[in-house]
Protein backbone atom coordinates (compact mmCIF):
# COMPACT_ATOMS: atom_id res chain seq x y z
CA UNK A 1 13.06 -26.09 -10.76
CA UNK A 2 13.59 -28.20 -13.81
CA UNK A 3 11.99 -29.99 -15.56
CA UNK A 4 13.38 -33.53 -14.82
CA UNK A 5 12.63 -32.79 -11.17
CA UNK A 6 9.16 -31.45 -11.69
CA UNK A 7 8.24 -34.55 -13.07
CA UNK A 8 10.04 -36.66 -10.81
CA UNK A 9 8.15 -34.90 -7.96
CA UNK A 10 4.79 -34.90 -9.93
CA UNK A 11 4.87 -38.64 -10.90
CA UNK A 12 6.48 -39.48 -6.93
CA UNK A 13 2.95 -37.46 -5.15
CA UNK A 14 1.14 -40.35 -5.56
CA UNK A 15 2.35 -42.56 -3.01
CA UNK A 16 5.94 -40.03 -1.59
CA UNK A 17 4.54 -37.98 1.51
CA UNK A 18 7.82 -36.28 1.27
CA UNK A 19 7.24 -35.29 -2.36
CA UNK A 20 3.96 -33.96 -1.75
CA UNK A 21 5.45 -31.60 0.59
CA UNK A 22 8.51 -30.49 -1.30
CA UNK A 23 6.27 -29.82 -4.53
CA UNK A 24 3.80 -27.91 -2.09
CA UNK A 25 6.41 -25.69 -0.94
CA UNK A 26 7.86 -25.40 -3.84
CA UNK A 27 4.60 -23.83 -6.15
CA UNK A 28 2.38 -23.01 -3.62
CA UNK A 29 3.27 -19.26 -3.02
CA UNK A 30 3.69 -18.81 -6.83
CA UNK A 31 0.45 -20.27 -7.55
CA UNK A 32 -0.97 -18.29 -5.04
CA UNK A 33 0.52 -15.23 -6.67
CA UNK A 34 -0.70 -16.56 -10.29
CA UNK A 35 -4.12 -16.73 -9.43
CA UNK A 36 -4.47 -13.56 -6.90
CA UNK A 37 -2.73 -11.74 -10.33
CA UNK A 38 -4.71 -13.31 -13.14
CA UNK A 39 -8.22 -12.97 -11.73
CA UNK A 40 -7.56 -10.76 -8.73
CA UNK A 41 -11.12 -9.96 -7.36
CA UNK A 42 -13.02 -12.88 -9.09
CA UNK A 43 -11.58 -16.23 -7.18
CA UNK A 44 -9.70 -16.36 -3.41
CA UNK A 45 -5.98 -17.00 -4.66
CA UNK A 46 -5.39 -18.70 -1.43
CA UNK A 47 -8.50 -21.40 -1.90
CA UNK A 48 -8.10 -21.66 -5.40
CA UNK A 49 -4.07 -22.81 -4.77
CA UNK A 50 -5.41 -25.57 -2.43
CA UNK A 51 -7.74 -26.95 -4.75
CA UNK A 52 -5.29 -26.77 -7.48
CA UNK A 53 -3.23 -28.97 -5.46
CA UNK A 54 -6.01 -31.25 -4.45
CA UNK A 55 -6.16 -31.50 -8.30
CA UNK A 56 -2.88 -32.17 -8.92
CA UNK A 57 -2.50 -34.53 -6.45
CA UNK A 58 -5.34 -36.54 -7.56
CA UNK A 59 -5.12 -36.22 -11.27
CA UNK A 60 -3.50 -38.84 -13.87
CA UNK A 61 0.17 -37.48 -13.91
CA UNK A 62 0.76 -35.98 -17.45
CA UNK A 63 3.98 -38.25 -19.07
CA UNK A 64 6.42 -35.51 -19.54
CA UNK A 65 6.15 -31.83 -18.70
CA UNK A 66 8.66 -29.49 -20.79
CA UNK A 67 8.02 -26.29 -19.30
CA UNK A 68 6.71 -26.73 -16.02
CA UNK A 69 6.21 -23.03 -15.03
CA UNK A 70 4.60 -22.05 -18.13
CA UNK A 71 1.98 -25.65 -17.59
CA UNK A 72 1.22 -25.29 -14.03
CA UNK A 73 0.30 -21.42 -14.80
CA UNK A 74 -2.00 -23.04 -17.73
CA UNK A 75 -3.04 -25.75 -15.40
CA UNK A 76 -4.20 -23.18 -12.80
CA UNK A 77 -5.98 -21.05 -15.32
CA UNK A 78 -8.17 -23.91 -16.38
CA UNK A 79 -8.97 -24.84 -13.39
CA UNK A 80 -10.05 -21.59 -12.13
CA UNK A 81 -11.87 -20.60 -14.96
CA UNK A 82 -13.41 -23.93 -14.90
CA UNK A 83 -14.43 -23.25 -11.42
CA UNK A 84 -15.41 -19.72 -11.89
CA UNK A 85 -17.90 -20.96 -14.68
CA UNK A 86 -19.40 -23.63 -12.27
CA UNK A 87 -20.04 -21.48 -9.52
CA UNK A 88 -20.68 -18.17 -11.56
CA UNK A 89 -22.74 -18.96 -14.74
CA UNK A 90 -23.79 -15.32 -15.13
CA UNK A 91 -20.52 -14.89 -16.05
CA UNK A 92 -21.36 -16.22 -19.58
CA UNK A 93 -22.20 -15.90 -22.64
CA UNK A 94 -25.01 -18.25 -23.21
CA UNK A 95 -27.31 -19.54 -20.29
CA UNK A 96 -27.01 -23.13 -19.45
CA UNK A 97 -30.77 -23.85 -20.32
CA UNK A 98 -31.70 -23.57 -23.57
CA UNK A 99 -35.38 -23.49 -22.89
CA UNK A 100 -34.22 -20.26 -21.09
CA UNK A 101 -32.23 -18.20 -23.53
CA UNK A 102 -33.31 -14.92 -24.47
CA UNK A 103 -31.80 -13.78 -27.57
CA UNK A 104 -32.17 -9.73 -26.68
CA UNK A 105 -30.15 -10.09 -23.47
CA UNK A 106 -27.38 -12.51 -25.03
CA UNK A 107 -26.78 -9.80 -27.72
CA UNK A 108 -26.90 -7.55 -24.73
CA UNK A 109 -24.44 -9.23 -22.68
CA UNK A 110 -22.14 -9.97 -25.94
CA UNK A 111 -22.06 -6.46 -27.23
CA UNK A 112 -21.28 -5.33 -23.12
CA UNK A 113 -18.27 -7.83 -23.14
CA UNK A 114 -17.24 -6.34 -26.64
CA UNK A 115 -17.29 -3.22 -25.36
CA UNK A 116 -15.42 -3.83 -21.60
CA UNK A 117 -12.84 -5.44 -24.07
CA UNK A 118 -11.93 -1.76 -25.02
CA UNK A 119 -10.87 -0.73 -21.84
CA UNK A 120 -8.01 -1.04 -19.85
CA UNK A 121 -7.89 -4.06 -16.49
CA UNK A 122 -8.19 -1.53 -13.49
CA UNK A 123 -10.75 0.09 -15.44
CA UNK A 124 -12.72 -3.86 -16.15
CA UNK A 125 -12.19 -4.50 -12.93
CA UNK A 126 -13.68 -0.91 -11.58
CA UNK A 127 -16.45 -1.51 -13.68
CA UNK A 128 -17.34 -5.26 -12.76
CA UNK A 129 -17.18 -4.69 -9.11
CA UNK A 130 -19.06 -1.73 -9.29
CA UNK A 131 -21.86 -2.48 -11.87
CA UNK A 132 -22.31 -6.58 -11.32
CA UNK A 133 -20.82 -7.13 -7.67
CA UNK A 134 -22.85 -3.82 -6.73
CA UNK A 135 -19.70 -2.59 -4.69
CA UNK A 136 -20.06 1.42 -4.00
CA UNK A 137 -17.01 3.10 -5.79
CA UNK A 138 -15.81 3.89 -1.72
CA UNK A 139 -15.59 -0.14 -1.46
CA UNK A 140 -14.00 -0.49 -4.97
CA UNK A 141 -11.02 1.98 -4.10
CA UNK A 142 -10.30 0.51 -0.45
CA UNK A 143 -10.47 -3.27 -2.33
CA UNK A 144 -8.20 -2.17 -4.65
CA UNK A 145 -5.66 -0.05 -2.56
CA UNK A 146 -6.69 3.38 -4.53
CA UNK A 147 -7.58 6.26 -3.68
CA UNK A 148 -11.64 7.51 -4.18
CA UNK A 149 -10.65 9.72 -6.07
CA UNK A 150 -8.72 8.06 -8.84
CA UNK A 151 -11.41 4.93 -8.72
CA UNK A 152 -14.50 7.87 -9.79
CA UNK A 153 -12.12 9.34 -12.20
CA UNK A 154 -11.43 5.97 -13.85
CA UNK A 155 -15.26 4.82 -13.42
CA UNK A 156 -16.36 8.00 -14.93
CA UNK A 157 -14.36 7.79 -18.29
CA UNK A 158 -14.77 4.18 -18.57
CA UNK A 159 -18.55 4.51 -18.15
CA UNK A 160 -18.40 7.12 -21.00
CA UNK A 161 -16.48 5.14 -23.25
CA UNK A 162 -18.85 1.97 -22.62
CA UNK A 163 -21.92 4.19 -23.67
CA UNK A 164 -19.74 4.97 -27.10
CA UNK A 165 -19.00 1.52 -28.03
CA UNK A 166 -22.43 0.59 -27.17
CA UNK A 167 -24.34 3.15 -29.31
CA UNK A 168 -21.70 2.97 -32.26
């Protein structure tokens, strides 16, 4: 779609039933697809998209979008990660209480993230599932379509290399 019509159909949501529809079956699948690729076993790509559209539908229209494909995938990014740190908040860095933080386990939780940087995204994701969402490595591989065998392989290595970048 281009870019005259994504903002024709953008600006017309707010009062066109007919626009809200066409834009709707025009993005949904691909934001669907955006968000299930992007942060795959984190947020539900199918609730996420539905929000996203809530959003959209209910946000101040921007005045001119230039690239819309490249600013709805930026649009649904912030969104999700706004809504992963919302309903997640041990996913970062810093607690949200001050009177709470402990200085030992946010130098813990910084060097870990350091470290997961180092390795490949099956392997993050492998890792995550198994060490935080306490998924056995059986559950991991049937999650992510592989086989047992190939999920312990890539746990095993990736759980070496964390404990090098962590004592180094």
């Amino acid at each position: 779609m281009n870019a005259q019509k994504f903002n024709d159909l953008l600006k017309r949501m707010k009062y066109d039933k007919n626009a809200v529809e066409e834009f709707y079956n025009a993005f949904y699948l691909t934001i669907k697809a955006h968000v299930k690729y992007r942060f795959g076993y984190l947020a539900d790509p199918e609730d996420m998209a539905q929000d996203i559209f809530m959003k959209l539908y209910t946000m101040e229209t921007p005045s001119y979008v230039k690239a819309p494909a490249k600013w709805l995938g930026k649009f649904s990014d912030n969104f999700v990660i706004d809504q992963l740190r919302a309903s997640r908040p041990e996913l970062g860095l810093l607690e949200s209480h001050p009177s709470d933080f402990d200085l030992e386990k946010t130098i813990v939780k910084f060097d870990l993230k350091n470290a997961m940087s180092h390795l490949d995204e099956v392997a993050q994701k492998i890792i995550y599932m198994n060490y935080w969402e306490r998924y056995s490595l059986k559950d991991v591989a049937v999650i992510l379509n592989m086989s047992y065998g190939n999920v312990r392989q890539i746990a095993c290595r990736a759980y070496k290399k964390l404990k090098l970048y962590l004592k180094s």
